[in-house]
Protein backbone atom coordinates (compact mmCIF):
# COMPACT_ATOMS: atom_id res chain seq x y z
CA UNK A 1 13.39 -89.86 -183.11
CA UNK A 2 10.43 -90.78 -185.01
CA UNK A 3 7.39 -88.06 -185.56
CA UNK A 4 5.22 -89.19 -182.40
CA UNK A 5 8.08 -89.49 -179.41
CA UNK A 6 9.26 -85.85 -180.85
CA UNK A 7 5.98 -84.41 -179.64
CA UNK A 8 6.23 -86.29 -176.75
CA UNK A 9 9.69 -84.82 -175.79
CA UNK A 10 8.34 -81.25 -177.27
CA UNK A 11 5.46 -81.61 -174.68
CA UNK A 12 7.18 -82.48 -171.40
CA UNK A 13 9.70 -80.11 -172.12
CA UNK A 14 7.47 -77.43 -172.46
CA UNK A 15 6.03 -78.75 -169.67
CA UNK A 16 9.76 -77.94 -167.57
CA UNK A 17 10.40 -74.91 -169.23
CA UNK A 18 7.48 -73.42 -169.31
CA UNK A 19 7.16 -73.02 -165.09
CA UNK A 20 9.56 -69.94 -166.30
CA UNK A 21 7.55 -67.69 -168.26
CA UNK A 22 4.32 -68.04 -165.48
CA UNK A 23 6.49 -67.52 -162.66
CA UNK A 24 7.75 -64.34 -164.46
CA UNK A 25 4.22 -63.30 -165.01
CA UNK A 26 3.52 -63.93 -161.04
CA UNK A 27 6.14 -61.46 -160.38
CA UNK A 28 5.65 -58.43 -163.05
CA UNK A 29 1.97 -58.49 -162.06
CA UNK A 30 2.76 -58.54 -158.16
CA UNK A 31 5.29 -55.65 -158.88
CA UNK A 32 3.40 -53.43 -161.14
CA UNK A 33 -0.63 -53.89 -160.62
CA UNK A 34 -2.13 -51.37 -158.34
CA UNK A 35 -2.45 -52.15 -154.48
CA UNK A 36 -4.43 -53.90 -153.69
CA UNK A 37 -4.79 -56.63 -156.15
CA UNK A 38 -7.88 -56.63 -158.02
CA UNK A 39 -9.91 -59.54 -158.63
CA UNK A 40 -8.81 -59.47 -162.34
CA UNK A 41 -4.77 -59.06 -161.35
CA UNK A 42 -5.06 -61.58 -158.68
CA UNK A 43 -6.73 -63.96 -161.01
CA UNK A 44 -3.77 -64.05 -163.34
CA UNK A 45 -0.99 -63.94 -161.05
CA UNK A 46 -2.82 -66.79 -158.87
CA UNK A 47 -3.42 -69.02 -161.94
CA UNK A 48 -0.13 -68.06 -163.15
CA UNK A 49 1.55 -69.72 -159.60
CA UNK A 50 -0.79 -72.64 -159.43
CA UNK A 51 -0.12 -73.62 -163.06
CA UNK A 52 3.86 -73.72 -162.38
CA UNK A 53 3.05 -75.84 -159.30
CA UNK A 54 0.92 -78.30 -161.10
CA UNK A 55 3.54 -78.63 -164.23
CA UNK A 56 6.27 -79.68 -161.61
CA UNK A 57 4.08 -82.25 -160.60
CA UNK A 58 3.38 -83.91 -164.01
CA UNK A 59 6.83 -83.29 -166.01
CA UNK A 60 8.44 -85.92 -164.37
CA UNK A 61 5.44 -88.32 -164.63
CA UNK A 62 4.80 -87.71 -168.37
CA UNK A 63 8.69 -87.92 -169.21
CA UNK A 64 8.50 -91.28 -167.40
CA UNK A 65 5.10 -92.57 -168.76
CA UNK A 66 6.14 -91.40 -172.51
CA UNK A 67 10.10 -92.36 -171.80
CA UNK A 68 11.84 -89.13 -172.90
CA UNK A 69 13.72 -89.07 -169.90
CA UNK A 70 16.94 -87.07 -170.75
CA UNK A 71 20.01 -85.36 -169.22
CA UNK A 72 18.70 -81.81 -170.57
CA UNK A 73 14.92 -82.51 -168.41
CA UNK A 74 17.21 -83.81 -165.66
CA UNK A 75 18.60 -80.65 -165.03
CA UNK A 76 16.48 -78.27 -166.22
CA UNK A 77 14.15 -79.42 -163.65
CA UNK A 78 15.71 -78.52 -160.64
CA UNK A 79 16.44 -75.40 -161.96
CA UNK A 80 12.86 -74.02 -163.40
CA UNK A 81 12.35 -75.37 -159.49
CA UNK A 82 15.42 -73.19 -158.16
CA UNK A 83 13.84 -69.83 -160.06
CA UNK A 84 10.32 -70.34 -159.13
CA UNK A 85 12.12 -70.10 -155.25
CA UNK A 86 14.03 -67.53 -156.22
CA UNK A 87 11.41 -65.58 -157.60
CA UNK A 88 8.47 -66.53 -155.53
CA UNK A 89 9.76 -66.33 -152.08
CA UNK A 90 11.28 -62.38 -152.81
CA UNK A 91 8.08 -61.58 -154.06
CA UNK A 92 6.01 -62.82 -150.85
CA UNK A 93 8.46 -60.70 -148.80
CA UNK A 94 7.28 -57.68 -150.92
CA UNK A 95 3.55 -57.80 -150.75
CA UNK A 96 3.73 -58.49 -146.89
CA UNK A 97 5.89 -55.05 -146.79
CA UNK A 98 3.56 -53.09 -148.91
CA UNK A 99 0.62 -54.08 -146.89
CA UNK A 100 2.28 -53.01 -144.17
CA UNK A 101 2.92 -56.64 -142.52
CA UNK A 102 5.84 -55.70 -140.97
CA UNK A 103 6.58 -59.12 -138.85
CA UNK A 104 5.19 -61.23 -141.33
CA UNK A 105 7.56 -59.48 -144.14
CA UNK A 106 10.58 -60.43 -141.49
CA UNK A 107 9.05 -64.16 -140.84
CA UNK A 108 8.97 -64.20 -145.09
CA UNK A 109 12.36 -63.15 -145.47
CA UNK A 110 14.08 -65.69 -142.86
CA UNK A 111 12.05 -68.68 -144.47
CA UNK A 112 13.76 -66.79 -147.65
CA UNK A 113 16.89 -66.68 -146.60
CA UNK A 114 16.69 -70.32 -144.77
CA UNK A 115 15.24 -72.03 -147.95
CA UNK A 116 17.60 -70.24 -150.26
CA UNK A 117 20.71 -71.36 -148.10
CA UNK A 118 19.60 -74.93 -147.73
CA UNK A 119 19.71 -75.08 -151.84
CA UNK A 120 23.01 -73.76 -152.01
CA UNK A 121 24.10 -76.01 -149.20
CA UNK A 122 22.73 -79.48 -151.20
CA UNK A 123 24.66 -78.18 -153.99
CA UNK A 124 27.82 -77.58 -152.11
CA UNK A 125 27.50 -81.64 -150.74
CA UNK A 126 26.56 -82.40 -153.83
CA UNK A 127 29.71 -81.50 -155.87
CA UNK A 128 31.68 -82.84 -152.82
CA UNK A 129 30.07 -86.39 -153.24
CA UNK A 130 30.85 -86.18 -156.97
CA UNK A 131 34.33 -86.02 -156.65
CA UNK A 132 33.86 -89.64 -154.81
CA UNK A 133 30.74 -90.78 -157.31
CA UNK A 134 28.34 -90.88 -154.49
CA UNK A 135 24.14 -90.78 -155.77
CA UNK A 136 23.09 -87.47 -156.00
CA UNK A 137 19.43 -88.22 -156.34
CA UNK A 138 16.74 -86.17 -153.58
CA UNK A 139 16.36 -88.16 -150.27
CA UNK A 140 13.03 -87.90 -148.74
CA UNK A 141 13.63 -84.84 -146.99
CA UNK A 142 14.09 -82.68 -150.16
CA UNK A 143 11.01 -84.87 -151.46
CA UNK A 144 8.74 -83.49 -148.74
CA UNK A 145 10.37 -80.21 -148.94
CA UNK A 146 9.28 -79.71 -152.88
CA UNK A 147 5.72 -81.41 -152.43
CA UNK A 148 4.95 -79.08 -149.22
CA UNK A 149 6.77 -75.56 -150.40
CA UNK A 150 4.18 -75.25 -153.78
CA UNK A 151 1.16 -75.18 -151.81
CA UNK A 152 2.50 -73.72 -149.00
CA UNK A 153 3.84 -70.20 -151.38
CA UNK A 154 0.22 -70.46 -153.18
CA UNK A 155 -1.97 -70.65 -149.71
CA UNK A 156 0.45 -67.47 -148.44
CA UNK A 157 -0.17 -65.41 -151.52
CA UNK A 158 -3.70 -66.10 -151.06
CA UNK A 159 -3.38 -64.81 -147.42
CA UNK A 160 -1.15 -61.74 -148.92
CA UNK A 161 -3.12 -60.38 -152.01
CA UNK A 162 -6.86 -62.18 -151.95
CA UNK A 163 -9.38 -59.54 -152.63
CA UNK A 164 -11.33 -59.32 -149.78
CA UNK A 165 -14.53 -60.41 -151.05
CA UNK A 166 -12.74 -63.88 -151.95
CA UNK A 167 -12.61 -64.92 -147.97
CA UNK A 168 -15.32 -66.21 -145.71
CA UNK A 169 -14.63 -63.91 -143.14
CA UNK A 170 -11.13 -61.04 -142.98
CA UNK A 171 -10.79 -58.38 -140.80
CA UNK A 172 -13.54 -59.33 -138.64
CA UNK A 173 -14.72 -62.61 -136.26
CA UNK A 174 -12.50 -65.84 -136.37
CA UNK A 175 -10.88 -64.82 -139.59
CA UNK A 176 -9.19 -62.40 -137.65
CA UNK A 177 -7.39 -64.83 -135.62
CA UNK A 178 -7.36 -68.00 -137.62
CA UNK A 179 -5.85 -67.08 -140.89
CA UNK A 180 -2.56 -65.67 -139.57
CA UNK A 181 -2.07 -68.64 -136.95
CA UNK A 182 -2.49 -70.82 -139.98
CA UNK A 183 -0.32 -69.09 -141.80
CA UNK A 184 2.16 -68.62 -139.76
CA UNK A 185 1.82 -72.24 -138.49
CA UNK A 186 2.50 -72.91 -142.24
CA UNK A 187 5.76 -70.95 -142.27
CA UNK A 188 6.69 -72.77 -139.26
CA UNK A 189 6.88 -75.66 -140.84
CA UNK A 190 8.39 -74.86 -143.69
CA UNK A 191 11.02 -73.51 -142.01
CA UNK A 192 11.33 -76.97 -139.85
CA UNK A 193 11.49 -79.21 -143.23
CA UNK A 194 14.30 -76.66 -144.39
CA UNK A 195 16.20 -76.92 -141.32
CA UNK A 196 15.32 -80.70 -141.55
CA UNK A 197 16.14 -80.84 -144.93
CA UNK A 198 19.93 -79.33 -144.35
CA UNK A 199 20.86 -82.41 -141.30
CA UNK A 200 19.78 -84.93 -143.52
CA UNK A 201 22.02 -84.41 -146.14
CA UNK A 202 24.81 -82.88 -144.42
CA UNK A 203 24.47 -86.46 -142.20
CA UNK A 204 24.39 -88.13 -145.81
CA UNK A 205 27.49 -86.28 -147.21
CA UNK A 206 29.62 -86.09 -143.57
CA UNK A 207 31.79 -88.24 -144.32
CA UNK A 208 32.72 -87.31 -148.39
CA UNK A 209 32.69 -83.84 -146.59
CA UNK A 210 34.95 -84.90 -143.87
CA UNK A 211 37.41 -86.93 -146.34
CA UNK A 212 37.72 -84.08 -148.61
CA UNK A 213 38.76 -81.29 -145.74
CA UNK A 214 41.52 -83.36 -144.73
CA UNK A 215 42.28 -84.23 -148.29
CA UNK A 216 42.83 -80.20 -148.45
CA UNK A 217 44.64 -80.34 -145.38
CA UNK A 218 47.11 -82.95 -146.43
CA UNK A 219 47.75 -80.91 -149.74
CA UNK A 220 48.13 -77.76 -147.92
């Protein structure tokens, strides 16, 4: 690997791995700065969210455009992705508990528990259909799900730990009404791409799935 495509390949990688170290940042100030954020706190942990989201736009593009596509990218990809869930989704659950959202915290933690399952569940189909060599690349429905779930965690944070000042209108007028029905609506749909998300690739992997149960069942 000659001096120029090394710094390529040290760039995008950083690029992957490096959605790790904000996310982690996110959390520890969401779990240890004073309540409520302050404009200085927020700052960080919002920049530290939106940066993760934009480098899991543009690692995939720039290991494409500068071809240092490798097996090491291809999966640590999916599972910077995977932690930034893991982390990010908790986390929202917290601050809508603290400030003392009690049905939002419970809408949070189903999305949670729904988008966490449906991961596990493409995994689970996933190793089936490798025992058969099926394609294990993302359909469209886990496309949509990744492109919609970054904006979607960043716009709810907003809603969770904004500094008051940083809205058009909060506790009073429209802003009263409209900024929980959008979020809400949000979560909604997250939660419909999920469930979305889980038919179309147990549809995908049925029959693989179906094969290998009474594959079992002959051996047993």
């Amino acid at each position: 690997m000659d001096n120029t495509r090394r710094w390529k390949f040290i760039f995008v990688q950083s690029l992957t791995l490096g959605r790790l170290p904000l996310v982690f940042v996110f959390l520890v100030v969401c779990v240890l700065a004073p309540k409520p954020l302050s404009s200085f706190w927020f700052s960080i942990a919002f920049a530290a969210m939106i940066l993760s989201a934009v480098t899991d736009l543009f690692d995939g593009y720039f290991a494409r455009k500068f071809q240092v596509v490798t097996r090491m990218g291809a999966y640590a990809d999916p599972l910077t992705d995977k932690m930034f869930y893991l982390i990010s989704f908790p986390t929202l659950v917290y601050l809508a508990g603290a400030a003392g959202q009690v049905f939002h915290s419970q809408l949070l933690l189903i999305l949670t528990i729904l988008f966490l399952f449906r991961d596990q569940w493409v995994s689970f189909l996933r190793s089936i259909g490798a025992i058969y060599n099926v394609d294990g690349r993302a359909n469209w429905s886990g496309k949509a799900r990744t492109v919609i779930s970054f904006p979607v965690i960043c716009v709810i944070f907003y809603y969770l730990a904004a500094p008051s000042h940083w809205w058009l209108q909060t506790q009073v007028g429209w802003g009263k009404t409209v900024y929980p029905i959008l979020i809400y609506s949000l979560e909604f749909i997250s939660m419909a791409i999920n469930l979305i998300s889980i038919w179309v690739y147990t549809a995908y992997y049925w029959p693989w799935l179906k094969k290998e149960m009474r594959t079992s069942e002959g051996g047993e």
